[in-house]
PDB file of N, CA and C in Angstrom:
ATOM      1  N   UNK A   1      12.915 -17.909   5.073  1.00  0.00           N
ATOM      2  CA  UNK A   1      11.725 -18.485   5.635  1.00  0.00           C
ATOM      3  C   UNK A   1      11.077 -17.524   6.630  1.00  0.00           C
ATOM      4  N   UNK A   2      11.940 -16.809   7.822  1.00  0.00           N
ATOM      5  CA  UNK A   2      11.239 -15.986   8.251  1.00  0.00           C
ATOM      6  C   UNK A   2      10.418 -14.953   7.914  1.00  0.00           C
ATOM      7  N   UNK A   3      11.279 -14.219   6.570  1.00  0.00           N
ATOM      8  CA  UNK A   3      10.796 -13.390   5.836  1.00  0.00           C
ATOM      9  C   UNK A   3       8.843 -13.503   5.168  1.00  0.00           C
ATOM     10  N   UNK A   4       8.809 -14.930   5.087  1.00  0.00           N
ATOM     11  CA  UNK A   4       7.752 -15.332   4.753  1.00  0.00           C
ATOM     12  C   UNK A   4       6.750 -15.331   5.671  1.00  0.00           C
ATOM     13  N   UNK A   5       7.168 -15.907   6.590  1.00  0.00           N
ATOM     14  CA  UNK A   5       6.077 -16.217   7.678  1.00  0.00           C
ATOM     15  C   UNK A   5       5.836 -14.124   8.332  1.00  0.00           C
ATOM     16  N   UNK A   6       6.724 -13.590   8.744  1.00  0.00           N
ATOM     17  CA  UNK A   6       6.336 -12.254   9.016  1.00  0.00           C
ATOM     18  C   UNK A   6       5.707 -11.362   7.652  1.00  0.00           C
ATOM     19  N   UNK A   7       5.655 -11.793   6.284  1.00  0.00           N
ATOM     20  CA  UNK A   7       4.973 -10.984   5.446  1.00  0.00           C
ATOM     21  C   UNK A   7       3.236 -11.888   5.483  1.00  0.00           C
ATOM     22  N   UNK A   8       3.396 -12.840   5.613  1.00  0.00           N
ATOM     23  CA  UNK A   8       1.722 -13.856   6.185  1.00  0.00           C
ATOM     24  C   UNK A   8       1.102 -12.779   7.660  1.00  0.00           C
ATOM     25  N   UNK A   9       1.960 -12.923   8.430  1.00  0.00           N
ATOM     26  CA  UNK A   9       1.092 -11.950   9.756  1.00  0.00           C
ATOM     27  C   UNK A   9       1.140 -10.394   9.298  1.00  0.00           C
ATOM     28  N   UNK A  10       1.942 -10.118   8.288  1.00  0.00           N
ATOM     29  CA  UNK A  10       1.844  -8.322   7.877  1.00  0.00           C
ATOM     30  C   UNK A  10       0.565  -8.752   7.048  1.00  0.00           C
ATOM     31  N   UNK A  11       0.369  -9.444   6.333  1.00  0.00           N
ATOM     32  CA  UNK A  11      -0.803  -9.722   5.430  1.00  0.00           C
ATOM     33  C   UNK A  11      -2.210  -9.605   6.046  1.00  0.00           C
ATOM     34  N   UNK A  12      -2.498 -10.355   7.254  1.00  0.00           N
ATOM     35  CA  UNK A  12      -3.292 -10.368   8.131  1.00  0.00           C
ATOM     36  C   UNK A  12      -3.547  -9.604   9.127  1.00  0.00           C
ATOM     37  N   UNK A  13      -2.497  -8.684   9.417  1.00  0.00           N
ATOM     38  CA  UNK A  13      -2.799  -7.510  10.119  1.00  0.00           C
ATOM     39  C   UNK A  13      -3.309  -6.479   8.853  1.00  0.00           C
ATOM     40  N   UNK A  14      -2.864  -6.624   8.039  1.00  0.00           N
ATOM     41  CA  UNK A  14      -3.211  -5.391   7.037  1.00  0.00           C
ATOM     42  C   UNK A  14      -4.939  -6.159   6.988  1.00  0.00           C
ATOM     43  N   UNK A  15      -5.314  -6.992   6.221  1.00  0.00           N
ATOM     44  CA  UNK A  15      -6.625  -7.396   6.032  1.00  0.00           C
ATOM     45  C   UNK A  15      -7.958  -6.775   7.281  1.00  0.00           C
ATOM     46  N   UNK A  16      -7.369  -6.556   8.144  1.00  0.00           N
ATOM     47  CA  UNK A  16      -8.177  -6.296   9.231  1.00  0.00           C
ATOM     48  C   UNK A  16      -8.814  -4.724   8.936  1.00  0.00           C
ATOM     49  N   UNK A  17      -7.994  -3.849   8.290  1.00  0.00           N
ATOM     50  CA  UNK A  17      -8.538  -2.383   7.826  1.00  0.00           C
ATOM     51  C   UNK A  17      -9.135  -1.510   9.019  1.00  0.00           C
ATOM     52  N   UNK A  18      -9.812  -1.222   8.842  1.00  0.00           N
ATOM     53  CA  UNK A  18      -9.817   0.040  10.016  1.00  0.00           C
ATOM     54  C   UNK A  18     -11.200  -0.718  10.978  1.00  0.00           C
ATOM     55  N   UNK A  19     -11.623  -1.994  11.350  1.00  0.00           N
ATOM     56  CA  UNK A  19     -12.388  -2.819  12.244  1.00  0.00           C
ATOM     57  C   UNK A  19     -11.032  -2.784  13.155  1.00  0.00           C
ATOM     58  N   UNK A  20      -9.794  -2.759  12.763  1.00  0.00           N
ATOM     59  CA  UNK A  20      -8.420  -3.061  13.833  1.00  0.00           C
ATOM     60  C   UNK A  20      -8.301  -2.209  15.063  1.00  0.00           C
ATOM     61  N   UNK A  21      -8.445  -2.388  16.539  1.00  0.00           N
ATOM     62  CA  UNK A  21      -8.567  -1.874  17.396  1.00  0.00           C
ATOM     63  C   UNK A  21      -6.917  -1.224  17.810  1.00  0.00           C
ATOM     64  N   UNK A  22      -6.618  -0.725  18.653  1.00  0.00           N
ATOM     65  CA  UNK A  22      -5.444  -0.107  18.547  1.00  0.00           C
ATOM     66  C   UNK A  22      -4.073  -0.919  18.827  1.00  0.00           C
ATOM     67  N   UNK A  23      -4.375  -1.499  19.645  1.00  0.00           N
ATOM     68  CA  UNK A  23      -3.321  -2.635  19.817  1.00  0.00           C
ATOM     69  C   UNK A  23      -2.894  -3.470  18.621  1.00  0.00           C
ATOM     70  N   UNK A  24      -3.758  -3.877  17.871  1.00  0.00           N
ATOM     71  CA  UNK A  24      -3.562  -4.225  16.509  1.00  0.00           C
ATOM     72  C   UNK A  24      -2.898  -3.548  15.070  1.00  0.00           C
ATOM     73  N   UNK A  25      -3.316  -2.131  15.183  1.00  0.00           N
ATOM     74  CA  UNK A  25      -2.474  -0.924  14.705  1.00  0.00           C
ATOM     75  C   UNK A  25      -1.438  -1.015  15.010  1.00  0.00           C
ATOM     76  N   UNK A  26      -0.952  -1.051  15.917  1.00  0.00           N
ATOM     77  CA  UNK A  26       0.400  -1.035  16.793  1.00  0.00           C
ATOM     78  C   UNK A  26       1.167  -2.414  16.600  1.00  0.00           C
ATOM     79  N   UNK A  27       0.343  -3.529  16.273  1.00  0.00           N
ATOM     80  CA  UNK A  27       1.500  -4.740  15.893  1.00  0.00           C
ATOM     81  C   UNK A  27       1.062  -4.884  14.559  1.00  0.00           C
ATOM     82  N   UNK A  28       0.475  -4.318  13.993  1.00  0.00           N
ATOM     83  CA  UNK A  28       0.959  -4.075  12.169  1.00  0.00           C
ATOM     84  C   UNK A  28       2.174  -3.160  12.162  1.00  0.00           C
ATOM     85  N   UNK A  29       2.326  -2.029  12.674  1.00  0.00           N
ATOM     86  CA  UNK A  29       3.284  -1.169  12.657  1.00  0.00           C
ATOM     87  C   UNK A  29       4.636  -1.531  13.041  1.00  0.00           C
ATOM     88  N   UNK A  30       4.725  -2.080  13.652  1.00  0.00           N
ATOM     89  CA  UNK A  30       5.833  -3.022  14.300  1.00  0.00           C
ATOM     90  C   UNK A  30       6.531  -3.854  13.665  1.00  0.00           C
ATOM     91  N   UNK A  31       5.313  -4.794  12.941  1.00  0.00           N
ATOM     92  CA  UNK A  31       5.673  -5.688  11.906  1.00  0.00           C
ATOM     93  C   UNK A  31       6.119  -4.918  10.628  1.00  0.00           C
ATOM     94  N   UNK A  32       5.443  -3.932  10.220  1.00  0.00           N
ATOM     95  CA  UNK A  32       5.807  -3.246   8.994  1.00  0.00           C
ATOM     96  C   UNK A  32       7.661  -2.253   9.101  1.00  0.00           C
ATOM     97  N   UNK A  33       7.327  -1.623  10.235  1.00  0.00           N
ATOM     98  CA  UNK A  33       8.887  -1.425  10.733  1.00  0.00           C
ATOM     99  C   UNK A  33      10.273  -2.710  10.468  1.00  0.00           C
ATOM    100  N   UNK A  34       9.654  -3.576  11.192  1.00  0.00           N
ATOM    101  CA  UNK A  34      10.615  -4.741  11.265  1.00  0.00           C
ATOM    102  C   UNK A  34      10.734  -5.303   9.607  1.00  0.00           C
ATOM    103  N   UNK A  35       9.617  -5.189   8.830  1.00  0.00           N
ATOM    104  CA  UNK A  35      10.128  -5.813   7.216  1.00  0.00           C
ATOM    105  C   UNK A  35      11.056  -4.608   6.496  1.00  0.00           C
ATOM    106  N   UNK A  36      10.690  -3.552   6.832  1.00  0.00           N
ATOM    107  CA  UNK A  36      11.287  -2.788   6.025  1.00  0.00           C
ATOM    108  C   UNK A  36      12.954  -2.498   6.777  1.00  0.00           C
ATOM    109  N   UNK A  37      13.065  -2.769   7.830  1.00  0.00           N
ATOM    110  CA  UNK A  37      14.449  -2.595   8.858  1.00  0.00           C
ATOM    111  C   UNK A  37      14.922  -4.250   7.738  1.00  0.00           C
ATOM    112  N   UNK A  38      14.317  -5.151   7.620  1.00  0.00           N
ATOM    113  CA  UNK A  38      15.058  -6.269   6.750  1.00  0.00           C
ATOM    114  C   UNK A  38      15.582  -5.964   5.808  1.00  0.00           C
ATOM    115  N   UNK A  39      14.660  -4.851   5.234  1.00  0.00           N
ATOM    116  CA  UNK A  39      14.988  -4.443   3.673  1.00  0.00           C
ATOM    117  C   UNK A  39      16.260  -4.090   3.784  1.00  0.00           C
ATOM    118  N   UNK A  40      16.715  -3.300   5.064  1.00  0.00           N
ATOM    119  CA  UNK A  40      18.013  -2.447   4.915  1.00  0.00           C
ATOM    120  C   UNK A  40      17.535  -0.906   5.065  1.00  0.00           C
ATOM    121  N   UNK A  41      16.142  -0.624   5.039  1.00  0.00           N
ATOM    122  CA  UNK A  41      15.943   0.740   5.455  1.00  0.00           C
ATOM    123  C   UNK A  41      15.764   0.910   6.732  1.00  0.00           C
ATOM    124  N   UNK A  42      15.554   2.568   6.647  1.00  0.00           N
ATOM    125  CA  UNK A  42      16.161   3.150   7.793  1.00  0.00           C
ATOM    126  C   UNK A  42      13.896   3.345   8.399  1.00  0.00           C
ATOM    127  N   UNK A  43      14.028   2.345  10.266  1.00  0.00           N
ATOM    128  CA  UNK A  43      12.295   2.739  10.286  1.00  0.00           C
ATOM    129  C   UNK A  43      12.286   2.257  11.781  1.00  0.00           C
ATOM    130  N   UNK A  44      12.631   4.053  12.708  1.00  0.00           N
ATOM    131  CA  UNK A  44      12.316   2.920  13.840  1.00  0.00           C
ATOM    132  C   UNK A  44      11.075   3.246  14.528  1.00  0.00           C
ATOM    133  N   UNK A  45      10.310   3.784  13.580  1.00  0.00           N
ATOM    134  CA  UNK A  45       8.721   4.318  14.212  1.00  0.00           C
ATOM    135  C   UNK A  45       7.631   4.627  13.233  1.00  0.00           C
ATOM    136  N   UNK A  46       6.821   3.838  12.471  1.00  0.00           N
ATOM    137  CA  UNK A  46       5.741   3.689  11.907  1.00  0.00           C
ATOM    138  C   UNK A  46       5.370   4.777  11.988  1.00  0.00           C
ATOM    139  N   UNK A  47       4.822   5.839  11.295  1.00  0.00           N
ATOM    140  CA  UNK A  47       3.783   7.002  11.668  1.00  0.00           C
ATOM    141  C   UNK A  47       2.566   6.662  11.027  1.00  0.00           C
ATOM    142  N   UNK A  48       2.775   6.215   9.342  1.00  0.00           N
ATOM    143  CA  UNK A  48       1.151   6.224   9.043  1.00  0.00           C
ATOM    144  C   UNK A  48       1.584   4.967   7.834  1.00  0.00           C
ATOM    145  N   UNK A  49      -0.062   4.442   7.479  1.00  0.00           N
ATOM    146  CA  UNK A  49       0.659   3.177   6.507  1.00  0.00           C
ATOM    147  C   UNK A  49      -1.031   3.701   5.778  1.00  0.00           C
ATOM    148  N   UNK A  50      -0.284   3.868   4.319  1.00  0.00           N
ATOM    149  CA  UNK A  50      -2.161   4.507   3.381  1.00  0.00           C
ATOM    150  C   UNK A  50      -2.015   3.303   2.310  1.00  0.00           C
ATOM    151  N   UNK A  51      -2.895   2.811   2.404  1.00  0.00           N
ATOM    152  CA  UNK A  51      -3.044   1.664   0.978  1.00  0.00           C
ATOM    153  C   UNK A  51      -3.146   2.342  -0.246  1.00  0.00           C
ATOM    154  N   UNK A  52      -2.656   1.576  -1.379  1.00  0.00           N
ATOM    155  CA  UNK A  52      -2.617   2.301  -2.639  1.00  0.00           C
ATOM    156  C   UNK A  52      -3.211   1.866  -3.633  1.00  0.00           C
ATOM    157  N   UNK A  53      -3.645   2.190  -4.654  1.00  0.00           N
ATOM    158  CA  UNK A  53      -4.289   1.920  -5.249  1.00  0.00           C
ATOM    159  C   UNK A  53      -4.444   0.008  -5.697  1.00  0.00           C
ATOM    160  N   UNK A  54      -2.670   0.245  -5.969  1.00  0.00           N
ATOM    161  CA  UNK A  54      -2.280  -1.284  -6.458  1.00  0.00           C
ATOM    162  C   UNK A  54      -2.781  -2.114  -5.050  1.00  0.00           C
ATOM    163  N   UNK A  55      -2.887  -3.632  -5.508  1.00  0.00           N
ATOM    164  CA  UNK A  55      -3.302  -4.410  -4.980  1.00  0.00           C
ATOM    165  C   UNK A  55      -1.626  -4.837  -3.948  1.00  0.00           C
ATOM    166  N   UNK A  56      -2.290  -5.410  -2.176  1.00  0.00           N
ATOM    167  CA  UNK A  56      -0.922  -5.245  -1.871  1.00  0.00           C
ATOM    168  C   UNK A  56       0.297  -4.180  -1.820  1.00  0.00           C
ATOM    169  N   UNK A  57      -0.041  -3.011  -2.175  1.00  0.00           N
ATOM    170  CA  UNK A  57       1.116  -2.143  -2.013  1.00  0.00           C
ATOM    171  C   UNK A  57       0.448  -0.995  -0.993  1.00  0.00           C
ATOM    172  N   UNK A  58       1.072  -0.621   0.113  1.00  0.00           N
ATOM    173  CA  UNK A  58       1.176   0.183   0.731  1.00  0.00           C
ATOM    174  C   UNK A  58       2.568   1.771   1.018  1.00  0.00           C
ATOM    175  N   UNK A  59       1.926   3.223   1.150  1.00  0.00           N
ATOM    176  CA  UNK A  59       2.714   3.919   1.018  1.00  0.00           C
ATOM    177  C   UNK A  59       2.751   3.945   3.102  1.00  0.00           C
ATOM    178  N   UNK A  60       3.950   3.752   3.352  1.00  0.00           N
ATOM    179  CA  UNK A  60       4.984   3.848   4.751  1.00  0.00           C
ATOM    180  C   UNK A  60       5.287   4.614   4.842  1.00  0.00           C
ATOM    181  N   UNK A  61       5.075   5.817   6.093  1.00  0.00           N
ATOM    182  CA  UNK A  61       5.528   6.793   6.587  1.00  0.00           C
ATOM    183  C   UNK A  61       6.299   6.537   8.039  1.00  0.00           C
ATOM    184  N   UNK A  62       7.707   6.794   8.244  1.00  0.00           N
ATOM    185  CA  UNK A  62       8.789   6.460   9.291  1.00  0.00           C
ATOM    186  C   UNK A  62       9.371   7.593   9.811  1.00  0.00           C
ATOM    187  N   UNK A  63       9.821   7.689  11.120  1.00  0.00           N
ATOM    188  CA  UNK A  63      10.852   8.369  11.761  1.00  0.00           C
ATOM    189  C   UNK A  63      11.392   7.380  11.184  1.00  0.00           C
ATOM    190  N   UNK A  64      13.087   8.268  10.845  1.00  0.00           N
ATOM    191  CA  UNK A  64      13.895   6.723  10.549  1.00  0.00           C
ATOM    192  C   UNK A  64      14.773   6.442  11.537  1.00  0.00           C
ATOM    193  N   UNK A  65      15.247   7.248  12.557  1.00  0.00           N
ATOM    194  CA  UNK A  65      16.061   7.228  13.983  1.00  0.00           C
ATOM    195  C   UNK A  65      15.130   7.352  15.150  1.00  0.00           C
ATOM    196  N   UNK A  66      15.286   6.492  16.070  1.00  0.00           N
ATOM    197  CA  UNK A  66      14.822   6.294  17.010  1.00  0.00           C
ATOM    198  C   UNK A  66      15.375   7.555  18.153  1.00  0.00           C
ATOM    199  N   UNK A  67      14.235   8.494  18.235  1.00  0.00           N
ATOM    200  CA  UNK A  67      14.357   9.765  19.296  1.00  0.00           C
ATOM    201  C   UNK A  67      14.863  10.700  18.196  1.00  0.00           C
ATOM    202  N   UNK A  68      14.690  10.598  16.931  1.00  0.00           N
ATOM    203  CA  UNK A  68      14.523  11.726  15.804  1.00  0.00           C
ATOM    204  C   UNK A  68      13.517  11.899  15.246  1.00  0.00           C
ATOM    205  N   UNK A  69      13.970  13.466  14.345  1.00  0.00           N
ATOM    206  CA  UNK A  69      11.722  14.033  13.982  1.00  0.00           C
ATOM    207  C   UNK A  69      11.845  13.754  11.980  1.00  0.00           C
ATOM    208  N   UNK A  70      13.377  13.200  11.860  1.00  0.00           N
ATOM    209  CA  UNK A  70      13.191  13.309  10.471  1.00  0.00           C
ATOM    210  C   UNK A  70      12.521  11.895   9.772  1.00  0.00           C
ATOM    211  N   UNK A  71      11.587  12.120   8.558  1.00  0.00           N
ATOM    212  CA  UNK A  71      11.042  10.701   8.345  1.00  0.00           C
ATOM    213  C   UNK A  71      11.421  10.579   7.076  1.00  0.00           C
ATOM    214  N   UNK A  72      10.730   8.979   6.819  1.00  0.00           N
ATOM    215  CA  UNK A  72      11.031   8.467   5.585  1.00  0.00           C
ATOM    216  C   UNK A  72      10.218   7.880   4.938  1.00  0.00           C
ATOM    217  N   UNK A  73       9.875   8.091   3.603  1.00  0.00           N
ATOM    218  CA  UNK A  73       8.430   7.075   2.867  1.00  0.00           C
ATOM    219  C   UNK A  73       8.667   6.134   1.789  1.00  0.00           C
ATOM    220  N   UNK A  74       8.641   5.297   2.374  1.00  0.00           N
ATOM    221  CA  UNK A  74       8.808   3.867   1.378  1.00  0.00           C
ATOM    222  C   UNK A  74       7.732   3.709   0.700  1.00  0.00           C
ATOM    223  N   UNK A  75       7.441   2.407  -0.736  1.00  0.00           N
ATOM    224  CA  UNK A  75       6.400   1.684  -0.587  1.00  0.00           C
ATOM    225  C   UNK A  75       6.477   0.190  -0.115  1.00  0.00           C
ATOM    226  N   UNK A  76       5.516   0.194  -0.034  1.00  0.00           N
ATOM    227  CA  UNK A  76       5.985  -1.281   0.577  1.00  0.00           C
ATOM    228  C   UNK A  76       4.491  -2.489   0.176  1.00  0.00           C
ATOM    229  N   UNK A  77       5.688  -3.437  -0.359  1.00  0.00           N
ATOM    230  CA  UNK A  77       4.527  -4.685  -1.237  1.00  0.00           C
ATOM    231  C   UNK A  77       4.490  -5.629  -0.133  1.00  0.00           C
ATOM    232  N   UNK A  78       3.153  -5.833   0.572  1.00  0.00           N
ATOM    233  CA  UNK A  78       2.626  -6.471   1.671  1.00  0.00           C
ATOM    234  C   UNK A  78       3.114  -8.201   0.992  1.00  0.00           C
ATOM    235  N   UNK A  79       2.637  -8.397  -0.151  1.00  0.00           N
ATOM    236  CA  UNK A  79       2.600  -9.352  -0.814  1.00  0.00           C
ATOM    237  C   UNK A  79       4.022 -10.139  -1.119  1.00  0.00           C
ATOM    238  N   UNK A  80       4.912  -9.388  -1.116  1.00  0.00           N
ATOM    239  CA  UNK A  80       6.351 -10.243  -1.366  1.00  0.00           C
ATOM    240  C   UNK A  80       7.134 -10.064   0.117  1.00  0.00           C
ATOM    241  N   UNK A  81       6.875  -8.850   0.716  1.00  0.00           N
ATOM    242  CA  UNK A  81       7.859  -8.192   2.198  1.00  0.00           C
ATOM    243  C   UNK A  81       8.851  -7.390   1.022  1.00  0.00           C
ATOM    244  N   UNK A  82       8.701  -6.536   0.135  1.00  0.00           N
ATOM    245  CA  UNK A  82       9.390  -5.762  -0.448  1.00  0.00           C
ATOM    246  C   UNK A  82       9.178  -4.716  -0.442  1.00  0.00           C
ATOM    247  N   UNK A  83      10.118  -3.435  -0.150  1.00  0.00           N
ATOM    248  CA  UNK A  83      10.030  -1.780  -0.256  1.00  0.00           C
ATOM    249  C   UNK A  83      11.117  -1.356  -0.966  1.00  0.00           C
ATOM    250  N   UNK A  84      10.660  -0.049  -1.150  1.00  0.00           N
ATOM    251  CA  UNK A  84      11.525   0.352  -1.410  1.00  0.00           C
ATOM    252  C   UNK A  84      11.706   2.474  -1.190  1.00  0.00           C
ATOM    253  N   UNK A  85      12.547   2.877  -1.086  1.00  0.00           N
ATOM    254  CA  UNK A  85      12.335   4.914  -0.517  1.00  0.00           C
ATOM    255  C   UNK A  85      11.504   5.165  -2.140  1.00  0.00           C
ATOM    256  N   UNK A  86      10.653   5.942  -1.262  1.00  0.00           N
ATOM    257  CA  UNK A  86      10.400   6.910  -2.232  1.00  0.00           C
ATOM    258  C   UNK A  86      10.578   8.518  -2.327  1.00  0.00           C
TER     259      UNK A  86
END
């Protein structure tokens, strides 16, 4: 159930598109961190989130350690709270 209700506010932060002021950037990123940390991946710092062609799917760019420079790129389906590495 939680899973649901945090992919509804990832949904709605994503809908906002680039009208999103920065603070809002920053709790999409958060939220997108935190679904994909559900998944079991490794994300403790959002760097960039690029929409993709498909409907609902976004490509995730991560530090995956918190106070490390190495990252990680998922995709990630706004629409279910599903990723996966790419």
């Amino acid at each position: 159930m939680y899973k649901k209700i945090i992919v509804v506010l990832a949904l709605a932060i994503l809908s906002l598109g680039a009208k999103a002021d920065e603070d809002k950037k920053e709790a999409l990123k958060k939220t997108v961190a935190l679904m994909l940390n559900m998944n079991g991946h490794l994300c403790a710092t959002v760097t960039d989130i690029t929409p993709l062609q498909i409907k609902n799917q976004y490509e995730v760019t991560c530090i995956a350690y918190r106070g490390g420079k190495g990252t990680k790129t998922y995709i990630f389906n706004a629409a279910d709270g599903t990723a996966f590495e790419q």
